[in-house]
C-alpha atoms as a PDB file:
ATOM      1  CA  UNK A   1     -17.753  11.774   2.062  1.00  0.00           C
ATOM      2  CA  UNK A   2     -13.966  10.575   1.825  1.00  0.00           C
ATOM      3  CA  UNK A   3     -12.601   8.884   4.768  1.00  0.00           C
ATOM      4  CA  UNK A   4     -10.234  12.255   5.014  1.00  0.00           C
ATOM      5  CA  UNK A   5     -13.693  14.349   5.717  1.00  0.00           C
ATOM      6  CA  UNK A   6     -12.945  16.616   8.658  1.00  0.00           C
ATOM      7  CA  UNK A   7     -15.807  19.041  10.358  1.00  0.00           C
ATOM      8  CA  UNK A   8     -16.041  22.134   8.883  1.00  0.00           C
ATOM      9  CA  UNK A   9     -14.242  25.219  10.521  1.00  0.00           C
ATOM     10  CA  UNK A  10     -17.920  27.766   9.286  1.00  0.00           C
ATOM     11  CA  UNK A  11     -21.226  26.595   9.219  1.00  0.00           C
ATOM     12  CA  UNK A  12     -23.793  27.972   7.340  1.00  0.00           C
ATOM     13  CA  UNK A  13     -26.208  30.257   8.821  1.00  0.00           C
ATOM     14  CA  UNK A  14     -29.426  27.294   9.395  1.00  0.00           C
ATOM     15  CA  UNK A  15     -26.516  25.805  11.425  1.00  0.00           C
ATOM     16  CA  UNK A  16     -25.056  28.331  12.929  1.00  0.00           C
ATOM     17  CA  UNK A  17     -28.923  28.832  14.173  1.00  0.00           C
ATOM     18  CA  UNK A  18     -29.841  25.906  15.178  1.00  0.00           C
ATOM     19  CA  UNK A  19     -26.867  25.476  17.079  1.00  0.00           C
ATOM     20  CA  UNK A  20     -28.237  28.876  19.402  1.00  0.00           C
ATOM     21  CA  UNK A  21     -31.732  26.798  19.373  1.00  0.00           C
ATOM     22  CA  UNK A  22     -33.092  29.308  17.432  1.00  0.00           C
ATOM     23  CA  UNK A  23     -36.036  28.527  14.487  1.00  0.00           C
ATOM     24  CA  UNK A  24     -36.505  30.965  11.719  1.00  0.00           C
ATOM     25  CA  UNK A  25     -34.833  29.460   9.032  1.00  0.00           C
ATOM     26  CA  UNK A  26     -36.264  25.731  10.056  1.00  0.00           C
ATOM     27  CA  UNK A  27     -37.824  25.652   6.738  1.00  0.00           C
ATOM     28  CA  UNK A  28     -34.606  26.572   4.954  1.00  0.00           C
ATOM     29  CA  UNK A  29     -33.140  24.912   2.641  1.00  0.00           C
ATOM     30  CA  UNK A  30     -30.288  22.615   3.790  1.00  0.00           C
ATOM     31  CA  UNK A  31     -28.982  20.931   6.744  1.00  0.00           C
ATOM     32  CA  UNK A  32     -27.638  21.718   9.821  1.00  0.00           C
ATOM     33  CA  UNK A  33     -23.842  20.647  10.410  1.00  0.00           C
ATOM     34  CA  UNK A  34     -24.279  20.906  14.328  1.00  0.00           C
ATOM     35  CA  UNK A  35     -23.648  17.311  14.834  1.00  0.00           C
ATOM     36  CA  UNK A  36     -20.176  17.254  12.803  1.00  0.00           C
ATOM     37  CA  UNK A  37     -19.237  20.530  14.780  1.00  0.00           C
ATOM     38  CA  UNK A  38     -19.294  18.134  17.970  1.00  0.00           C
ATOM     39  CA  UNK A  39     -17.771  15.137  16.066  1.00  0.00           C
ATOM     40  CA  UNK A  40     -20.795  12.956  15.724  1.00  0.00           C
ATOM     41  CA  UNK A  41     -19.394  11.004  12.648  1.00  0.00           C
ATOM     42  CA  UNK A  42     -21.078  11.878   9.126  1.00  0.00           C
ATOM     43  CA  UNK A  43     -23.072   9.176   7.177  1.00  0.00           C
ATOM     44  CA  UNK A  44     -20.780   8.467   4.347  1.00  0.00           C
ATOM     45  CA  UNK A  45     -24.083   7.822   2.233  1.00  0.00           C
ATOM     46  CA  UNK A  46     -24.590  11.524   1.823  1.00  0.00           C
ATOM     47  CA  UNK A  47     -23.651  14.370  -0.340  1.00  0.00           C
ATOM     48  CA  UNK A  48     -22.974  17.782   0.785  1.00  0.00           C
ATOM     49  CA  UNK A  49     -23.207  20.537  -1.566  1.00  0.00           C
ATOM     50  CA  UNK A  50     -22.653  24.081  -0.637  1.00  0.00           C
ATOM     51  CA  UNK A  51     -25.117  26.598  -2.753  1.00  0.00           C
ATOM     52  CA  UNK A  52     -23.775  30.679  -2.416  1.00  0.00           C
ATOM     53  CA  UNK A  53     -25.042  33.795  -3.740  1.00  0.00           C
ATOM     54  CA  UNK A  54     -23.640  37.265  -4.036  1.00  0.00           C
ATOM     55  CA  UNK A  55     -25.451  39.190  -6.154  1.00  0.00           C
ATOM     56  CA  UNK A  56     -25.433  38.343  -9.786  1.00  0.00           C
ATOM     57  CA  UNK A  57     -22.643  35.206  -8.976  1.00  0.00           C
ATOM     58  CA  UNK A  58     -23.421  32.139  -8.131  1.00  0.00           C
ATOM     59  CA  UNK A  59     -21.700  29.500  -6.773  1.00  0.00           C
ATOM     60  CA  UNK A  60     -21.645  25.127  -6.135  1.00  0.00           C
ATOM     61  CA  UNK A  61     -19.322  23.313  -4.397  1.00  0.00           C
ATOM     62  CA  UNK A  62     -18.847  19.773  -4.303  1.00  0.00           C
ATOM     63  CA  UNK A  63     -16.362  17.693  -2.253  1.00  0.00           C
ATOM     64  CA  UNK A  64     -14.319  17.945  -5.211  1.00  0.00           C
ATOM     65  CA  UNK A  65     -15.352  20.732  -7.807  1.00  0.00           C
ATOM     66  CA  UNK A  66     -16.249  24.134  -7.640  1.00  0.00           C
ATOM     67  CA  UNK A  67     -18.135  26.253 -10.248  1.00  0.00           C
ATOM     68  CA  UNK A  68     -18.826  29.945 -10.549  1.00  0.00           C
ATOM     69  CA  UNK A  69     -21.203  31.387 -12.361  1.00  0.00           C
ATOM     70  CA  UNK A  70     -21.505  35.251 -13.384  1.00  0.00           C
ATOM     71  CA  UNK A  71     -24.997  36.282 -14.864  1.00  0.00           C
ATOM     72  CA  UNK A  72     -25.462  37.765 -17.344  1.00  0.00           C
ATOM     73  CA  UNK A  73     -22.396  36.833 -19.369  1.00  0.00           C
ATOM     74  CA  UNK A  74     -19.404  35.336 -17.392  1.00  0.00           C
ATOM     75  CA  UNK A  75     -16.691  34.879 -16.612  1.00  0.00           C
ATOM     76  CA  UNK A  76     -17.437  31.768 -15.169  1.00  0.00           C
ATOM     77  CA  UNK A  77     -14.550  29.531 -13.493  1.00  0.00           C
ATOM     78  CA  UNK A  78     -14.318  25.805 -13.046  1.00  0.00           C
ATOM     79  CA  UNK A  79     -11.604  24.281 -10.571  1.00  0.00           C
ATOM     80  CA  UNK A  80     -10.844  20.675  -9.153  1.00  0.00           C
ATOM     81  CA  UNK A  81     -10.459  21.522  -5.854  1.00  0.00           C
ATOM     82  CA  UNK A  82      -8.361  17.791  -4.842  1.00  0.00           C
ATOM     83  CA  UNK A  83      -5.441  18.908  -7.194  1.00  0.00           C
ATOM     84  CA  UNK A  84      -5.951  22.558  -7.501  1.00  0.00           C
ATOM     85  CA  UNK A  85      -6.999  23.563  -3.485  1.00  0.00           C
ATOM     86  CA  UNK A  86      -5.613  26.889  -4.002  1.00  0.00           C
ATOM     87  CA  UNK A  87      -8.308  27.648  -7.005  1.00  0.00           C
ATOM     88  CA  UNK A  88      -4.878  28.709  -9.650  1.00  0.00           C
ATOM     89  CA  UNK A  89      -6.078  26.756 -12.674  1.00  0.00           C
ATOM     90  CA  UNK A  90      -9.649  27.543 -13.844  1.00  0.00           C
ATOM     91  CA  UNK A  91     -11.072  24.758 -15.856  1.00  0.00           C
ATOM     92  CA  UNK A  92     -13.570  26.178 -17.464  1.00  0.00           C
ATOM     93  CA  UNK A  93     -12.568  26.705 -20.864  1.00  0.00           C
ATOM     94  CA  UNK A  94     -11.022  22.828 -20.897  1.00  0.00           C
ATOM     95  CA  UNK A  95     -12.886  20.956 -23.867  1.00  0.00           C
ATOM     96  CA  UNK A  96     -12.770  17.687 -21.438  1.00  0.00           C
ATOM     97  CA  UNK A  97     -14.456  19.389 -18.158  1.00  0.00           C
ATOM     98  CA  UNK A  98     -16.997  20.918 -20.330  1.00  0.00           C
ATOM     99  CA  UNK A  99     -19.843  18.189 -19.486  1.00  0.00           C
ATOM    100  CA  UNK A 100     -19.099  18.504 -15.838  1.00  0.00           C
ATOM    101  CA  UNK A 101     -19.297  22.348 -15.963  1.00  0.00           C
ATOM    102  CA  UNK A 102     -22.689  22.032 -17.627  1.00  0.00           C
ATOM    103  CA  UNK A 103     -23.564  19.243 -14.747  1.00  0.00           C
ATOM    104  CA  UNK A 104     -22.822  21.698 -11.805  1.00  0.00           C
ATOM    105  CA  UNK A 105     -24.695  24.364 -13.733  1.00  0.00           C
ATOM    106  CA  UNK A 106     -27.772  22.606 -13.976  1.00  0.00           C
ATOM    107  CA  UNK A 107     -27.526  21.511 -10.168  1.00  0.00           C
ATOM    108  CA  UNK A 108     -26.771  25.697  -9.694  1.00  0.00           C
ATOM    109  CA  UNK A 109     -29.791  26.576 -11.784  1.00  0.00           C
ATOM    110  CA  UNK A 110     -32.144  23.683 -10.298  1.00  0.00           C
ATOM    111  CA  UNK A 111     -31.797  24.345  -6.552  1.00  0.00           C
ATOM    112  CA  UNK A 112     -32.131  27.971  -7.202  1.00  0.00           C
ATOM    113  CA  UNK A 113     -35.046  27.815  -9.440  1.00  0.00           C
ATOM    114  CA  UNK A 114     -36.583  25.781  -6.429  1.00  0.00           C
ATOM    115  CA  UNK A 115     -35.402  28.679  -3.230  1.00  0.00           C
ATOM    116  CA  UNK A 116     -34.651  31.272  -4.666  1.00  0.00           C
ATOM    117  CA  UNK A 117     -37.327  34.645  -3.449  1.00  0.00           C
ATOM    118  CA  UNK A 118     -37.811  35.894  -7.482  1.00  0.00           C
ATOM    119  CA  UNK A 119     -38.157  39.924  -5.772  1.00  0.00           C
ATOM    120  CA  UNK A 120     -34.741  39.259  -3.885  1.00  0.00           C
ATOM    121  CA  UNK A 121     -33.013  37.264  -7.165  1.00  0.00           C
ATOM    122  CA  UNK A 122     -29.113  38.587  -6.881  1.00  0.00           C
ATOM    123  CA  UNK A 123     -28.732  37.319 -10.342  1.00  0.00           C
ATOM    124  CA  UNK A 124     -31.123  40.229 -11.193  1.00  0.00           C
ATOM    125  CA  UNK A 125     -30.005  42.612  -9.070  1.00  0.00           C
ATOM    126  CA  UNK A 126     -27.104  45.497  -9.797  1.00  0.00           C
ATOM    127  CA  UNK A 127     -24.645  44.364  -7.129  1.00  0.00           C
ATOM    128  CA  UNK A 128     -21.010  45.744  -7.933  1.00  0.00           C
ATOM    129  CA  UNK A 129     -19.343  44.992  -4.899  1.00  0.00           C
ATOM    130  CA  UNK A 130     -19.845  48.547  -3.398  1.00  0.00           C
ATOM    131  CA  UNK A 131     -22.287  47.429  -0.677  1.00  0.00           C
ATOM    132  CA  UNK A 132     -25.732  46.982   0.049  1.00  0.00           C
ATOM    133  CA  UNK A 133     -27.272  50.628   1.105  1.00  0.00           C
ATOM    134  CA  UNK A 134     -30.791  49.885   2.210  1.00  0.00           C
ATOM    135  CA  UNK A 135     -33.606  47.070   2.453  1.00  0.00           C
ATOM    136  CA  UNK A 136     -34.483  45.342  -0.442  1.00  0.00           C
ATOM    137  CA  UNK A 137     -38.106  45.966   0.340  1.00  0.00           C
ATOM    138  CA  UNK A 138     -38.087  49.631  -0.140  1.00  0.00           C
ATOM    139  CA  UNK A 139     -36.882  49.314  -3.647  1.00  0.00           C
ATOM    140  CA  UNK A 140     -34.471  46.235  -4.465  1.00  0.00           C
ATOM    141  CA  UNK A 141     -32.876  48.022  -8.051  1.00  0.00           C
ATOM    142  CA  UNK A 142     -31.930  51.237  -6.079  1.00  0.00           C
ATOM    143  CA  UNK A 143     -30.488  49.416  -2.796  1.00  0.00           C
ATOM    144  CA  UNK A 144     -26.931  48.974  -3.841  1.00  0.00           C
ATOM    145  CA  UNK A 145     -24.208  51.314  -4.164  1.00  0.00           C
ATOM    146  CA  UNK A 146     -21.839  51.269  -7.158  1.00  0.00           C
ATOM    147  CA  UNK A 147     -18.464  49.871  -6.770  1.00  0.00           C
ATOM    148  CA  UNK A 148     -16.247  53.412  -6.935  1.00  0.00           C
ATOM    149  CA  UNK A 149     -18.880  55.479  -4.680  1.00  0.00           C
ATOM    150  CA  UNK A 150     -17.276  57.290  -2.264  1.00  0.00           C
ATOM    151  CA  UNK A 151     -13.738  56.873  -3.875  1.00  0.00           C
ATOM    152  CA  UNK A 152     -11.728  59.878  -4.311  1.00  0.00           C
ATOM    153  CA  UNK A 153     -12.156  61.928  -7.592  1.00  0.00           C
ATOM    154  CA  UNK A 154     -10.330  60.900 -10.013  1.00  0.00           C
ATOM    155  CA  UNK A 155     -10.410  56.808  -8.957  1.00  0.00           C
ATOM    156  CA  UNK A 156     -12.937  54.667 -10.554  1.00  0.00           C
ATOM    157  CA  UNK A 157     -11.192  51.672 -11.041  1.00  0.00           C
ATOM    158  CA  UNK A 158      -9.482  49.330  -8.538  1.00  0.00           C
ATOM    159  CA  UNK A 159      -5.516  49.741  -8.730  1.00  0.00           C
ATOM    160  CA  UNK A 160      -4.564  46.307 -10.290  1.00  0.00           C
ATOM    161  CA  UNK A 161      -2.693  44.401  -7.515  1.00  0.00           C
ATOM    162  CA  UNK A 162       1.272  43.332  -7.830  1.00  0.00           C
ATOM    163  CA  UNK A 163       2.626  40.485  -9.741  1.00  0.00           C
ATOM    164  CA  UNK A 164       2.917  37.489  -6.882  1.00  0.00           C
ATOM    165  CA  UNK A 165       6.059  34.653  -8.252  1.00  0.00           C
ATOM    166  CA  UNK A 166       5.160  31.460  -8.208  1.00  0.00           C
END
C-alpha cells in the first residue's frame, strides 16, 4: 500500500461478518479488513486485490488498475485508476496497456478457476441485469429474469441517457 492508503468506506461481506463475530464464510476466500476499519495500520508488505462478480462480468482491482471482463465476447474496459479515478478513459484497446490487461486477466481467470462453485459460475449464467427471480438450486439457467420484463409494451430497450459536458 501507498503511504496515502486510507480504510475503506465498504468492506466485503467475510468482513463485514467477521466484524458481527459471525463464521460462515471463515473458509472464504480473502481477508477480513476489520482491523483497518478501526485504524490498526496496514502492513505495507501486502497486496490487496478486490475480485467481483455479477453474472457473466468480472471484475479486478488493484491499488492502481481496474479491469472488466464481459464473457463471452466483451466489451472489456481497462482504466488507471491514479490518473483516471473517475473511470472516463478505458484503456483497453491501448497497444501499450495490452500486456497489463492480459496480466489482470490471468490474475481474474486464476483466482476464479480456484473459488469459483462451477453450478453457480455467473460467467455461465444468463444474467441481463433484470434481477435474480429464484434460488439457483432449483434450476440456475431459469432463475433470472430478462432485462425488459415487466416494462411497459412497447419498451425493450433502455432510453439512452443525456449528453453530460465535460
Amino acid at each position: 500500500m501507498g503511504s496515502g492508503w486510507r480504510p475503506p468506506t465498504t468492506c466485503p461481506p467475510r468482513s463485514s461478518i467477521s466484524r458481527a463475530f459471525l463464521s460462515p464464510f471463515e473458509d472464504a476466500p480473502g481477508s477480513s479488513f476489520a482491523g483497518a476499519v478501526r485504524g490498526a495500520p496496514a502492513d505495507p508488505r501486502r497486496t490487496v486485490v478486490v475480485f467481483d462478480e455479477y453474472g457473466p462480468a468480472r471484475m479486478i482491482r488493484t491499488e492502481q488498475w481496474k479491469y472488466v471482463h464481459r464473457y463471452p465476447f466483451g466489451p472489456h474496459e481497462l482504466y488507471d485508476l491514479a490518473s483516471d479515478p473517475l473511470e472516463r478513459s478505458n484503456l483497453i484497446a491501448m497497444p501499450d496497456q495490452a500486456n497489463r490487461a492480459a496480466d489482470l486477466r490471468r490474475l481474474l481467470h486464476e483466482w476464479f478457476s480456484r473459488h469459483v462453485e462451477r453450478r453457480f459460475d455467473g460467467s455461465a449464467l444468463p444474467v441481463s441485469g433484470g434481477g435474480q427471480t429464484a434460488p439457483l438450486a432449483d434450476d440456475p439457467l431459469a432463475a433470472f429474469r430478462p432485462w425488459d420484463a415487466g416494462r411497459p409494451t412497447g419498451r425493450t430497450t433502455m432510453s439512452a441517457a443525456p449528453e453530460i459536458e465535460h
